[in-house]
C-alpha atoms as a PDB file:
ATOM      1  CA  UNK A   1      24.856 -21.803  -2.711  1.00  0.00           C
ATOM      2  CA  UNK A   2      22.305 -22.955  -0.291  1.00  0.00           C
ATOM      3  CA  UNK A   3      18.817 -23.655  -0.286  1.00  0.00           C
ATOM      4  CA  UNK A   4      18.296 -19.699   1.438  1.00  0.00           C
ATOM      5  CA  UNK A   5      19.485 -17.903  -2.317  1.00  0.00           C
ATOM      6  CA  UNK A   6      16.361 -16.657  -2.361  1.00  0.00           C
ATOM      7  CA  UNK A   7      16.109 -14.704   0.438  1.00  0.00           C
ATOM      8  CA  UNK A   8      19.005 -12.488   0.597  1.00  0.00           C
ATOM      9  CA  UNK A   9      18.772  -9.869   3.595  1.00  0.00           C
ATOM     10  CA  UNK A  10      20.181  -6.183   2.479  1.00  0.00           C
ATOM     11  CA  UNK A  11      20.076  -3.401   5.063  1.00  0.00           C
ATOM     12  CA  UNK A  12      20.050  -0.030   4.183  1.00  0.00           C
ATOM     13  CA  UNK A  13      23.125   2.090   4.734  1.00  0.00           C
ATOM     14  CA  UNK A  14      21.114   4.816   5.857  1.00  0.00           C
ATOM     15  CA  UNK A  15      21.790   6.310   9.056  1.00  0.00           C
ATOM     16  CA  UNK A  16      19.347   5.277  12.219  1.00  0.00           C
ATOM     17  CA  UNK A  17      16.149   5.890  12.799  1.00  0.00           C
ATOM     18  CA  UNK A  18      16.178   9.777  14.542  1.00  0.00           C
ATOM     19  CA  UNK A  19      12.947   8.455  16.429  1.00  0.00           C
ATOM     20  CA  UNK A  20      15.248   5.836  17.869  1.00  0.00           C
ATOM     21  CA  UNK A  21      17.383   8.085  19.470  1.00  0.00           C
ATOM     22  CA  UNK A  22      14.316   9.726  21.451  1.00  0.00           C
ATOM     23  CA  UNK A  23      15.629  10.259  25.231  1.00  0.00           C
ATOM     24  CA  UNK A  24      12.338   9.788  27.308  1.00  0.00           C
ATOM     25  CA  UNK A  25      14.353  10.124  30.935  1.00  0.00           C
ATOM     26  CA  UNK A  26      13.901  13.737  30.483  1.00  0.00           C
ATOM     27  CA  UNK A  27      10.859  13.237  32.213  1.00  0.00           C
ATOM     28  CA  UNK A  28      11.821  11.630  35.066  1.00  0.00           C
ATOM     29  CA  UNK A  29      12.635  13.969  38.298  1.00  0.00           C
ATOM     30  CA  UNK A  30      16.072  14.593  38.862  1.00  0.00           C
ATOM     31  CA  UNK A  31      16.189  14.662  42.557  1.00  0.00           C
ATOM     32  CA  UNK A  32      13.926  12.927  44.983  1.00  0.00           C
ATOM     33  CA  UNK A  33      11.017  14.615  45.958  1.00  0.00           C
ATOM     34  CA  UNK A  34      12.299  16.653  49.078  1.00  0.00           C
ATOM     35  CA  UNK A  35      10.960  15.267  52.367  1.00  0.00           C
ATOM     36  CA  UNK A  36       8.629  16.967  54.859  1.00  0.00           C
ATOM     37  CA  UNK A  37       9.845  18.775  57.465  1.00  0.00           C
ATOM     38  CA  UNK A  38       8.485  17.449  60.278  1.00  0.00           C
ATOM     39  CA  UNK A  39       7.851  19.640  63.562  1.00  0.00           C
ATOM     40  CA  UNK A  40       8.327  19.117  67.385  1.00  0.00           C
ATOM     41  CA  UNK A  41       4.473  19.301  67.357  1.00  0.00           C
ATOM     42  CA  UNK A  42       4.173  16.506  64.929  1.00  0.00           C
ATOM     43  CA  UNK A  43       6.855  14.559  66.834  1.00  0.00           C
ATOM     44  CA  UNK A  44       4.928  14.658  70.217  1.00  0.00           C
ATOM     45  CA  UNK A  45       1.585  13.384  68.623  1.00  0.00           C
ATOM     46  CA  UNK A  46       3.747  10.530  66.638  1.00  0.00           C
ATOM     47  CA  UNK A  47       5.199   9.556  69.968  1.00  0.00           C
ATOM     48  CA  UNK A  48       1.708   9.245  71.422  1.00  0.00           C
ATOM     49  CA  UNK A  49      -0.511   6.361  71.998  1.00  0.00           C
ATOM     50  CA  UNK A  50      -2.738   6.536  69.349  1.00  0.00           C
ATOM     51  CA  UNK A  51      -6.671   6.225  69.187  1.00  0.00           C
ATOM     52  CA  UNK A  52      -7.600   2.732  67.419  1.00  0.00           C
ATOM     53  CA  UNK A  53      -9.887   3.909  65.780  1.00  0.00           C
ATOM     54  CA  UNK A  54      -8.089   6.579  64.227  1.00  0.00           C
ATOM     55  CA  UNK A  55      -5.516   3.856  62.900  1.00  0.00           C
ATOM     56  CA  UNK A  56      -8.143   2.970  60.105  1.00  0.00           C
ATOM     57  CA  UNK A  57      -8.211   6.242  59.035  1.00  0.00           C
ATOM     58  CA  UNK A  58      -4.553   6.862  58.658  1.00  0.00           C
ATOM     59  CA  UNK A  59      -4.353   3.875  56.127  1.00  0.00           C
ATOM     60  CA  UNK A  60      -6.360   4.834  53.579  1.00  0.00           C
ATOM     61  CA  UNK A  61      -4.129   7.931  52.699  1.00  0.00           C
ATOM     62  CA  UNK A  62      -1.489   5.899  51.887  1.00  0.00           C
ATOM     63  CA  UNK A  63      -2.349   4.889  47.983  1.00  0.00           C
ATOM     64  CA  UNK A  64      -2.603   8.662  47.146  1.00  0.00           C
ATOM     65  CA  UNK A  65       1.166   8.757  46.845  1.00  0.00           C
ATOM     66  CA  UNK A  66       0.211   6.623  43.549  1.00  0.00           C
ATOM     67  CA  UNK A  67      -0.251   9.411  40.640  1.00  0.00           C
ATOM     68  CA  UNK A  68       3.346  10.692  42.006  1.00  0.00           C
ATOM     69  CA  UNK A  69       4.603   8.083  39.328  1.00  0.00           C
ATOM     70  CA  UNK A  70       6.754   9.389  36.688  1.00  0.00           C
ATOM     71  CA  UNK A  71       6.354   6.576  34.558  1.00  0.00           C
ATOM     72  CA  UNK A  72       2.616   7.042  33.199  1.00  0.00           C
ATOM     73  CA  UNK A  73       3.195   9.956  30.993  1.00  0.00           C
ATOM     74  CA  UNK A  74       6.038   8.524  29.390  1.00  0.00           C
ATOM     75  CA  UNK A  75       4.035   5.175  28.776  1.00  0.00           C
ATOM     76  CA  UNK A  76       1.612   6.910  26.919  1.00  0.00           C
ATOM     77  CA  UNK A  77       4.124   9.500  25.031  1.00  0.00           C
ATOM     78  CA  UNK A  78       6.227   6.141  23.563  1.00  0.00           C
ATOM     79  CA  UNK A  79       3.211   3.706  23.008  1.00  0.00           C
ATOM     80  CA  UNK A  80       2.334   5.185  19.614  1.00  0.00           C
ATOM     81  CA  UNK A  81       6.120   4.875  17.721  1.00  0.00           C
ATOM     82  CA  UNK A  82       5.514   0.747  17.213  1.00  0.00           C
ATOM     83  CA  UNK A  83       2.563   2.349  14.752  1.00  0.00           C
ATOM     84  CA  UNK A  84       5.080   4.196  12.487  1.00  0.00           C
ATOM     85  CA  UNK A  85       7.771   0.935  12.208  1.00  0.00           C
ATOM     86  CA  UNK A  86       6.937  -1.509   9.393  1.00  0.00           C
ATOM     87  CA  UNK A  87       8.894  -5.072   9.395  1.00  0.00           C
ATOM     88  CA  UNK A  88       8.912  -6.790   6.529  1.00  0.00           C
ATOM     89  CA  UNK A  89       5.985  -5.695   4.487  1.00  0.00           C
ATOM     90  CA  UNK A  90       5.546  -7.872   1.012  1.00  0.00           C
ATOM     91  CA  UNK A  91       5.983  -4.862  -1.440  1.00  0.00           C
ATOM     92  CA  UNK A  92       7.171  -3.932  -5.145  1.00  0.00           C
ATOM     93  CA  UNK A  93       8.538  -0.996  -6.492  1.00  0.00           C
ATOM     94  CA  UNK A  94       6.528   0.380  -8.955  1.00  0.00           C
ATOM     95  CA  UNK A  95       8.750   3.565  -9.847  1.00  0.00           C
ATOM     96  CA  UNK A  96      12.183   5.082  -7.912  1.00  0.00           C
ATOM     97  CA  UNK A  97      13.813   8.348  -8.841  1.00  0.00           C
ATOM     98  CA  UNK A  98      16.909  10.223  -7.372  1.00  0.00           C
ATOM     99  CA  UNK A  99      17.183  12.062  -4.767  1.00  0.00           C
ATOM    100  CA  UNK A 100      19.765  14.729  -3.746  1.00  0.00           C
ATOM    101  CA  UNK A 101      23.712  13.097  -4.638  1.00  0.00           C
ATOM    102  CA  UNK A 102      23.389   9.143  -3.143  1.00  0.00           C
ATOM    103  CA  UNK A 103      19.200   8.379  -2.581  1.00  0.00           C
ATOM    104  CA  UNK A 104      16.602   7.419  -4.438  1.00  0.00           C
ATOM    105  CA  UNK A 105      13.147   7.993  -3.571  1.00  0.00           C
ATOM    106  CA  UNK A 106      10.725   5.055  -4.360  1.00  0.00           C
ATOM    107  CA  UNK A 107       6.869   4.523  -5.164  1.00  0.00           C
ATOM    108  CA  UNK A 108       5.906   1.331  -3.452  1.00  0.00           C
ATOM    109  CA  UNK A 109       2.842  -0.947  -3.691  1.00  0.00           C
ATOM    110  CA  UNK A 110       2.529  -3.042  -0.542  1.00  0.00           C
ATOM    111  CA  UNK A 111       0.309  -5.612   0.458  1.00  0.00           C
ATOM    112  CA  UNK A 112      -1.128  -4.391   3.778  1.00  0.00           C
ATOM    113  CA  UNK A 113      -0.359  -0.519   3.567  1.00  0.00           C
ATOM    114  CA  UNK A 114      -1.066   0.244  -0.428  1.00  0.00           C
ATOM    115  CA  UNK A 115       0.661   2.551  -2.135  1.00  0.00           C
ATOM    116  CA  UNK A 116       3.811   4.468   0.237  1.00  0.00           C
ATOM    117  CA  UNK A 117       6.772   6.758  -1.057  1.00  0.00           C
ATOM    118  CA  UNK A 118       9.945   5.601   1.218  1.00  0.00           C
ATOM    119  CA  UNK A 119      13.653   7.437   0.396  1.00  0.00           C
ATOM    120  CA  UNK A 120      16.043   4.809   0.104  1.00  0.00           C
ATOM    121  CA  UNK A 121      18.931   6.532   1.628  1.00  0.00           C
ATOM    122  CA  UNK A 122      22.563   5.982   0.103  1.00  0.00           C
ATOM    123  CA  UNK A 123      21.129   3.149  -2.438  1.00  0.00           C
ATOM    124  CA  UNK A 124      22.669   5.196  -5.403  1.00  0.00           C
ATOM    125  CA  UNK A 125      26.401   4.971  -3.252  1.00  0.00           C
ATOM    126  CA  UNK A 126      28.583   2.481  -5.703  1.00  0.00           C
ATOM    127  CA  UNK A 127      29.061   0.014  -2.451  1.00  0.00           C
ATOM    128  CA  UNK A 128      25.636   0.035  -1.872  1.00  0.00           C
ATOM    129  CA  UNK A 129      23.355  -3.396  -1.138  1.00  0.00           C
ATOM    130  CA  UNK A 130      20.469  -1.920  -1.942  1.00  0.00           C
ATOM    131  CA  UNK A 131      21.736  -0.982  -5.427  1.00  0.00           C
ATOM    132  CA  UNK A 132      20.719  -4.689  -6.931  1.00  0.00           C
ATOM    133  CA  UNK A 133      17.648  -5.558  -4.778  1.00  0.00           C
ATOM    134  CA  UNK A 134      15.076  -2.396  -5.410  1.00  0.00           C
ATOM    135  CA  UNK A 135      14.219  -3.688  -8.639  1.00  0.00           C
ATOM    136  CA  UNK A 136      10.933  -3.189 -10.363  1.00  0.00           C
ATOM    137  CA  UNK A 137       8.526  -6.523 -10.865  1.00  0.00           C
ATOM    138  CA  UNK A 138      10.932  -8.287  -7.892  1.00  0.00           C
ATOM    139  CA  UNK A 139       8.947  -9.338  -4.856  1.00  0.00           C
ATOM    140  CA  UNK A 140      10.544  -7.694  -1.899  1.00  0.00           C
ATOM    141  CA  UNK A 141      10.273  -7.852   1.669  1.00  0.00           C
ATOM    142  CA  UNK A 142      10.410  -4.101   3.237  1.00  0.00           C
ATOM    143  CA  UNK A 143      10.467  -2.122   6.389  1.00  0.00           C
ATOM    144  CA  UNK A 144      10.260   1.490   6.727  1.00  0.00           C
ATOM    145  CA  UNK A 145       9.871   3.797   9.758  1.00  0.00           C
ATOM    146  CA  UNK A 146       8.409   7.586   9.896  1.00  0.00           C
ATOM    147  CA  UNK A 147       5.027   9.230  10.150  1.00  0.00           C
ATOM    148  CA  UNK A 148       5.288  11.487   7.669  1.00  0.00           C
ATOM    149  CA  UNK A 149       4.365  11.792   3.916  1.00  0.00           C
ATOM    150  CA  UNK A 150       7.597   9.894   2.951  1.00  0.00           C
ATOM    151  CA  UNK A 151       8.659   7.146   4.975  1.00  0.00           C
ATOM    152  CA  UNK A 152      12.518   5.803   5.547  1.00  0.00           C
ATOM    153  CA  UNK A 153      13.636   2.676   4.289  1.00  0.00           C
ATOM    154  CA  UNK A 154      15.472   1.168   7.162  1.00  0.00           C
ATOM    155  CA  UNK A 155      15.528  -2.712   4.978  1.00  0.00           C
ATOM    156  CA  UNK A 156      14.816  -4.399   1.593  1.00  0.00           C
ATOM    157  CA  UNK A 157      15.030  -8.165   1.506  1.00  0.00           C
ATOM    158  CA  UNK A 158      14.680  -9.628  -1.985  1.00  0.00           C
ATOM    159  CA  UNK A 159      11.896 -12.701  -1.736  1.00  0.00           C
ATOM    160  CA  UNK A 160      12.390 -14.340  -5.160  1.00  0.00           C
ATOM    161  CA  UNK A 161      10.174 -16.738  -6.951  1.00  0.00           C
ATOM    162  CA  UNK A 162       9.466 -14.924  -9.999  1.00  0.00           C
ATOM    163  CA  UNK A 163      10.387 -15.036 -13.717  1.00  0.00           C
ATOM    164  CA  UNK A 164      11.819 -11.988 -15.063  1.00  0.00           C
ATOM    165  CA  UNK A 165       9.952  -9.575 -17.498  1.00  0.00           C
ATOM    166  CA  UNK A 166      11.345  -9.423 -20.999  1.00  0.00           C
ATOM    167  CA  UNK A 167      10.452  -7.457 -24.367  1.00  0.00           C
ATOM    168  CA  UNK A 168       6.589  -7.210 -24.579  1.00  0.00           C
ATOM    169  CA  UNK A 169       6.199  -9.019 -21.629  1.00  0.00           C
ATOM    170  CA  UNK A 170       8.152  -6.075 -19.724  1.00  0.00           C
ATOM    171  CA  UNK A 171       6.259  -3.036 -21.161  1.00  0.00           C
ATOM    172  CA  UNK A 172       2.627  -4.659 -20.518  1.00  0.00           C
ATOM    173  CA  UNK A 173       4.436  -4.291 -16.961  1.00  0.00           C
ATOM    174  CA  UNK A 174       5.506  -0.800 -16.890  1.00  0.00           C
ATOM    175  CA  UNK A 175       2.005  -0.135 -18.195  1.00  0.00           C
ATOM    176  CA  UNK A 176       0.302  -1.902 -15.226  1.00  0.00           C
ATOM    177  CA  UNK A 177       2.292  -0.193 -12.937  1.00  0.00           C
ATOM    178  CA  UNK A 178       1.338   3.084 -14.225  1.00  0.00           C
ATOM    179  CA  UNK A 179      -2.137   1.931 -13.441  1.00  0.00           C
ATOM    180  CA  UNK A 180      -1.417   1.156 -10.335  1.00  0.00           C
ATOM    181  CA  UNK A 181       0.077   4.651  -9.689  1.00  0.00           C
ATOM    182  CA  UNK A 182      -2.632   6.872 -11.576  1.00  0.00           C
ATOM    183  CA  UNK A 183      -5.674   4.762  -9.578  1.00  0.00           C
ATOM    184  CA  UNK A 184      -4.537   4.109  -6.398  1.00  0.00           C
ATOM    185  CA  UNK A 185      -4.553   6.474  -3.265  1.00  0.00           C
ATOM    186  CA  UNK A 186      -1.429   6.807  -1.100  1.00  0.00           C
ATOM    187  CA  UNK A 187      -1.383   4.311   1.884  1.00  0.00           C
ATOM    188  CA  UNK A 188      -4.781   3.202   0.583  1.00  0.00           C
ATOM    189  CA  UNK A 189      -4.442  -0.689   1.290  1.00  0.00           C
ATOM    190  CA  UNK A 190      -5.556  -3.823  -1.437  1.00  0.00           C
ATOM    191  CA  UNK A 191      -5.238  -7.277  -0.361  1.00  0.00           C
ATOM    192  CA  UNK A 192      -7.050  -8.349  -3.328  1.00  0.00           C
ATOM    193  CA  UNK A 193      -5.738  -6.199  -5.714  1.00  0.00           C
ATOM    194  CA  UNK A 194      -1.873  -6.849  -4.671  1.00  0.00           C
ATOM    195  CA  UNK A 195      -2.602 -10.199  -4.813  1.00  0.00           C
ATOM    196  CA  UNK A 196      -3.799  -9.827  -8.763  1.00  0.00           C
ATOM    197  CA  UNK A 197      -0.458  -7.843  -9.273  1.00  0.00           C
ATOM    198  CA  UNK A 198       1.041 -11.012  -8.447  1.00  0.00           C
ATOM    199  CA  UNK A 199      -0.489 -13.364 -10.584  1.00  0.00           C
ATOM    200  CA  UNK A 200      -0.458 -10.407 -13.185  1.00  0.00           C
ATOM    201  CA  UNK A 201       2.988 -10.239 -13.291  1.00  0.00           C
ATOM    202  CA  UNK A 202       3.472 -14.294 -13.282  1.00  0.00           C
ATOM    203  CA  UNK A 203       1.149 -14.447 -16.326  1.00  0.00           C
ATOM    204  CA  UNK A 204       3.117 -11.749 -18.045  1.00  0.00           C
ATOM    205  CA  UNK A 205       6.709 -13.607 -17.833  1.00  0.00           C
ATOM    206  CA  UNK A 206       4.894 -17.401 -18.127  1.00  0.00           C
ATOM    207  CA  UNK A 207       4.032 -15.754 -21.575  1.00  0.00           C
ATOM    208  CA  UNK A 208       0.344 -15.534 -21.558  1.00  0.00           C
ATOM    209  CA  UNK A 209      -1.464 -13.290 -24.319  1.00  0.00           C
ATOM    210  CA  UNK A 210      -0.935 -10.158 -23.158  1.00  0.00           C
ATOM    211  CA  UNK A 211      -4.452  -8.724 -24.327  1.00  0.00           C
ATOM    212  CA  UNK A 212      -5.736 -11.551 -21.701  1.00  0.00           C
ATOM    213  CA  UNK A 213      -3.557 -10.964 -18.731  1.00  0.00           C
ATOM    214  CA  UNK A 214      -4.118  -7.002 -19.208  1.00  0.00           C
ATOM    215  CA  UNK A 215      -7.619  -7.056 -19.392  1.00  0.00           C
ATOM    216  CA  UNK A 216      -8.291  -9.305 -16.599  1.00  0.00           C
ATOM    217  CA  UNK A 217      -6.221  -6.750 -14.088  1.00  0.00           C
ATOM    218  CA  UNK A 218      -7.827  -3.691 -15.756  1.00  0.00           C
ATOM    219  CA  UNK A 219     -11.293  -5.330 -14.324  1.00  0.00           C
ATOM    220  CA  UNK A 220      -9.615  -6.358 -11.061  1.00  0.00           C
ATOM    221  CA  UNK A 221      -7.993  -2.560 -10.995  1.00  0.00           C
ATOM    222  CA  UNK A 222     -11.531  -1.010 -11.421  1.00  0.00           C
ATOM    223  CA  UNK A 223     -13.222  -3.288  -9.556  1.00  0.00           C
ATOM    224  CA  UNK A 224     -11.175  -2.402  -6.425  1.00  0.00           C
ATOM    225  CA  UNK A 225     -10.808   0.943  -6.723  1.00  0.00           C
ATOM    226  CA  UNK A 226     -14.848   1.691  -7.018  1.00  0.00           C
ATOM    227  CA  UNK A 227     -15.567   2.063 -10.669  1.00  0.00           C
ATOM    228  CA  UNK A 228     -16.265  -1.184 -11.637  1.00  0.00           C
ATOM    229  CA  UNK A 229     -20.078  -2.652 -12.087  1.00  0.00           C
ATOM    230  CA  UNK A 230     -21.429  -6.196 -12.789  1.00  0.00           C
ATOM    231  CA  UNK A 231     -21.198  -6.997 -16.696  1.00  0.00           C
ATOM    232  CA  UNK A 232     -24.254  -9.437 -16.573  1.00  0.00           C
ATOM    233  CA  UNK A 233     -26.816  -7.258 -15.700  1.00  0.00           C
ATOM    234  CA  UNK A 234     -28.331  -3.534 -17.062  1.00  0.00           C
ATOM    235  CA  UNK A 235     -29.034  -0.588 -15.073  1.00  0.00           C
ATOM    236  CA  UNK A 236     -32.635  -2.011 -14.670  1.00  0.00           C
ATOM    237  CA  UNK A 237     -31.334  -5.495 -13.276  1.00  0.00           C
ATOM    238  CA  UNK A 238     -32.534  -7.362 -16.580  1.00  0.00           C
ATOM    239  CA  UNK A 239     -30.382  -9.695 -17.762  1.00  0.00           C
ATOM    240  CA  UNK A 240     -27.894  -9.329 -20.556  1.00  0.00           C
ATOM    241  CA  UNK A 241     -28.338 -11.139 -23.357  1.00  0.00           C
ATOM    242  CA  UNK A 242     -25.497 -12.509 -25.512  1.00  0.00           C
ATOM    243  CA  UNK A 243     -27.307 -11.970 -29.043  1.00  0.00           C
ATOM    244  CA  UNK A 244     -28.554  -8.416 -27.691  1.00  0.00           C
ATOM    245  CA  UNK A 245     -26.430  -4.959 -28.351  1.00  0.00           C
ATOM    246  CA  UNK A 246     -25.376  -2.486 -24.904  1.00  0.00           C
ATOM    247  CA  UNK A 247     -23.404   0.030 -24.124  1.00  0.00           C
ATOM    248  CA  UNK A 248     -21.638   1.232 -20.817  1.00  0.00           C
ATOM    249  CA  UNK A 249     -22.491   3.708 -18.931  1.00  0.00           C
ATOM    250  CA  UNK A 250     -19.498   5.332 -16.884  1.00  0.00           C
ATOM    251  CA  UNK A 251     -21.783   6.636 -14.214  1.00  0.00           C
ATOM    252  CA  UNK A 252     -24.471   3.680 -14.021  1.00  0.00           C
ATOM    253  CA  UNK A 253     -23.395   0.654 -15.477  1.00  0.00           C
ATOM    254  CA  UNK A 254     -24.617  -1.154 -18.985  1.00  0.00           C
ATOM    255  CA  UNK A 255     -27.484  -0.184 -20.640  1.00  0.00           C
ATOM    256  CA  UNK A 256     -29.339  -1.150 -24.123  1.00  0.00           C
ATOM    257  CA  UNK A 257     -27.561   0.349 -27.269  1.00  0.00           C
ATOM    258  CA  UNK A 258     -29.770   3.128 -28.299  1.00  0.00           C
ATOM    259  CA  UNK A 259     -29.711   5.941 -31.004  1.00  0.00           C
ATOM    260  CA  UNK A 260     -30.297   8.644 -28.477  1.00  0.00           C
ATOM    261  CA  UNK A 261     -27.320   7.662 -25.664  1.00  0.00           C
ATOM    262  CA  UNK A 262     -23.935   9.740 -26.575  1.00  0.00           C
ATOM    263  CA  UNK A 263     -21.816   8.149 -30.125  1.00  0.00           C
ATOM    264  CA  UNK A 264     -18.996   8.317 -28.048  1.00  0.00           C
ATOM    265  CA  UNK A 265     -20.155   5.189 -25.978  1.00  0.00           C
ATOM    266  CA  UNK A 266     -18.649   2.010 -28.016  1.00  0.00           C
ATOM    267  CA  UNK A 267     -21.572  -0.647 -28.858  1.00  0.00           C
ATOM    268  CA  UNK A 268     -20.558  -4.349 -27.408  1.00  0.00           C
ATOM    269  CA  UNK A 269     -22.182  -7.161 -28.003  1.00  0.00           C
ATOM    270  CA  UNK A 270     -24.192  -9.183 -24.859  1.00  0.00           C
ATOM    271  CA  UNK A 271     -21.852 -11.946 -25.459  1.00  0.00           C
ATOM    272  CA  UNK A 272     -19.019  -9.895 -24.665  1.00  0.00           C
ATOM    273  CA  UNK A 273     -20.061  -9.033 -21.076  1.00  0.00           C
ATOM    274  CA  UNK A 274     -20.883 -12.335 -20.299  1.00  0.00           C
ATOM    275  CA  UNK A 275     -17.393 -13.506 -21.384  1.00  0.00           C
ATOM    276  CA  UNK A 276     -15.636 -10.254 -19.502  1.00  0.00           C
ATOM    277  CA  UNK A 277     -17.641 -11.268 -16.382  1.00  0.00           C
ATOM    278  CA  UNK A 278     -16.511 -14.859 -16.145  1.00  0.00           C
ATOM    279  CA  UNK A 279     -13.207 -13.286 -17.306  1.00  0.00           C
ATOM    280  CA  UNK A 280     -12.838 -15.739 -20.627  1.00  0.00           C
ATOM    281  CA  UNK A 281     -10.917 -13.804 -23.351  1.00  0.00           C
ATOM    282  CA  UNK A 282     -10.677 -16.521 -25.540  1.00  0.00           C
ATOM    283  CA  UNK A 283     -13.276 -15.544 -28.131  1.00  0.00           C
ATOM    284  CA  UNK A 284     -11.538 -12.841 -30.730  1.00  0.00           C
ATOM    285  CA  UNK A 285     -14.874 -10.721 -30.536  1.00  0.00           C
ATOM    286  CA  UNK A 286     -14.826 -10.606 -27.392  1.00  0.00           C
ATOM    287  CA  UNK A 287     -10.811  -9.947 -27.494  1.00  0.00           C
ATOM    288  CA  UNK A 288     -11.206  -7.319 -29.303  1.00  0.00           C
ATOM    289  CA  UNK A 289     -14.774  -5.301 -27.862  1.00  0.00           C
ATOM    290  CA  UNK A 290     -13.257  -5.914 -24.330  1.00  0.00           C
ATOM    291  CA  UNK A 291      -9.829  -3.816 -25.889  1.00  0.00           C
ATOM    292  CA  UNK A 292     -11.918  -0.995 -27.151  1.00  0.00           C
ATOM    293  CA  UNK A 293     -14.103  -0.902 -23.917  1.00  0.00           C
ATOM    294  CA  UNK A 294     -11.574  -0.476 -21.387  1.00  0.00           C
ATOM    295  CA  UNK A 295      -9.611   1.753 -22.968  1.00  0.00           C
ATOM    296  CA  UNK A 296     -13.061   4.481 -22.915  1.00  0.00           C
ATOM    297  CA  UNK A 297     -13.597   3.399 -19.660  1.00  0.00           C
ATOM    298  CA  UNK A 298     -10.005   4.131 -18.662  1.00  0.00           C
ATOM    299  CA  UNK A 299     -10.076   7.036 -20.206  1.00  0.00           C
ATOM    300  CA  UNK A 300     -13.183   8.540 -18.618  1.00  0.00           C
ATOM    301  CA  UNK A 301     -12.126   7.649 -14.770  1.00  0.00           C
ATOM    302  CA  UNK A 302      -8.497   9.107 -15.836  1.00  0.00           C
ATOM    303  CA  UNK A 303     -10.008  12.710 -17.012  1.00  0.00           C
ATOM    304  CA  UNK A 304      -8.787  12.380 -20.428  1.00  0.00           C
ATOM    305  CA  UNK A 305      -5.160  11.978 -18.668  1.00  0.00           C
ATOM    306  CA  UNK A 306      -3.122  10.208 -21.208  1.00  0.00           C
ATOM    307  CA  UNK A 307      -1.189   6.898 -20.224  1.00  0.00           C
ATOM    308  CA  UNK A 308       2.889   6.957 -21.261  1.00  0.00           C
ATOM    309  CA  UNK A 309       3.151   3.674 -21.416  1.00  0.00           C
ATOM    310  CA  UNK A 310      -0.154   3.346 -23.905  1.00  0.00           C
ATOM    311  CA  UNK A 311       1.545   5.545 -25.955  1.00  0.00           C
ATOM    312  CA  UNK A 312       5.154   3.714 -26.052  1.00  0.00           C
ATOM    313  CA  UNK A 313       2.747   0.537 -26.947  1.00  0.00           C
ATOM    314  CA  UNK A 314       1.070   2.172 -29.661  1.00  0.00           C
ATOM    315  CA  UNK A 315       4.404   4.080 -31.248  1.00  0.00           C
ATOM    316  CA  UNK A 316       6.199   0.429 -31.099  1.00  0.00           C
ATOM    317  CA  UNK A 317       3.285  -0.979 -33.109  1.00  0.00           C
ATOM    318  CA  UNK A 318       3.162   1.333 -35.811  1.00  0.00           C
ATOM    319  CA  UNK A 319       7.041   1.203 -36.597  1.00  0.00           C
END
């Protein structure tokens, strides 16, 4: 094979665009505007000399004929449809499921356009050549068309570059995508955040601790999405200092460990933060504080909404 493999071009099977098919000569007049009927009156006067300094007059009238043209209201009626047609938007699936007998409806985190739910129409047919490219954790090239809530696939391209998730390495992935879909807003765009997913998921199948890789998105993820605040600092803009105790505030930020804040707020050391902020894992205290600390903080900004994928991690670890 060439030195192309990794770009490999599938179109969707789906039928065409219905915005494509728009007819705008509707507006356009049928007949040509009927002519004026001119008199024997308006004959004579034609036929006459005329005043020079009447001529002057006569030629101003002339550019009035100009809003007559039937082609302004259709410029501005077709002008908006480039703004619902996406061309090959750097994007991964984070989660598909079926839809009606041959489709599959998809949850897809883009680059430019965040978080958009496209139907994939006739990817579940057995001749399909979409069938092998909407995979999850593959970087894909996609274009969709529509306005609505869910957009239409129209083509997935399959980029390449990237290792394949295996074993642990594939359900720390399934777990950040379920981050990905509990924190971020439909068609809410991160650069920076998409760009972490990336480098996320090339940790992951490069084999890097997992505790590592995971914690370093799940400050990225906050960060991004408006929860996080700087480690380094206290709610009173004193510095945090790595032999002192804190806490974490959800609402404010870190404070100084205290008897009378809530018991449910877990106690980490200063040295901790400072690590988390630089993002250095490599201490086991720190490993292990910055473990227990996002998973509170997760758990606050979630409502107490339980993570699947957590679970599966947890259940796999006690068998």
């Amino acid at each position: 094979m060439g030195t192309n493999d990794a770009w490999m071009t599938q179109s969707s099977d789906a039928d065409s665009d219905p915005l494509a098919d728009d007819n705008f000569s509707a507006d356009e007049p049928s007949a040509p505007a009927p002519k004026r009927r001119r008199t024997a009156s308006v004959s004579a006067k034609s036929a006459a000399p005329k005043d020079p300094k009447a001529d002057p007059k006569a030629a101003p009238k002339e550019p009035k004929a100009a809003p007559k043209e039937p082609k302004a209201p259709r410029l501005s009626r077709a002008a908006p449809r480039s703004d619902f047609r996406i061309a090959e938007q750097p994007s991964f699936v984070l989660h598909s499921y079926a839809y009606r007998e041959t489709s599959l409806v998809l949850d897809v985190f883009s680059r430019d356009h965040g978080r958009v739910a496209l139907v994939a129409k006739g990817a579940k047919r057995p001749h399909s050549a979409l069938r092998g490219v909407l995979q999850t954790f593959q970087p894909l090239g996609l274009s969709w068309t529509g306005k609505g809530e869910v957009r239409t696939l129209t083509q997935a391209e399959w980029v390449g570059g990237m290792l394949p998730l295996a074993g642990d390495a594939l359900l720390c992935g399934f777990y950040v995508n379920e981050l990905l879909v509990k924190f971020c807003a439909r068609e809410d765009a991160h650069p920076a955040l998409f760009n972490h997913y990336v480098l996320t998921l090339s940790r992951l199948a490069h084999g890097e601790p997992a505790l590592h890789v995971l914690r370093s998105f799940e400050r990225v993820l906050l960060r991004e999405t408006g929860y996080a605040m700087a480690l380094n600092k206290t709610i009173t803009r004193q510095p945090v200092l790595a032999d002192r105790k804190y806490v974490f505030d959800p609402e404010r930020g870190v404070r100084e460990a205290s008897d009378e804040l809530p018991s449910q707020w877990p106690v980490i050391a200063g040295q901790t933060l400072l690590d988390m902020e630089l993002d250095d894992y490599s201490r086991p205290q720190t490993a292990a504080q910055s473990k227990t600390l996002m998973r509170f903080l997760l758990n606050v900004y979630l409502g107490g909404t339980p993570l699947a994928t957590r679970q599966i991690l947890i259940d796999l670890q006690n068998l």
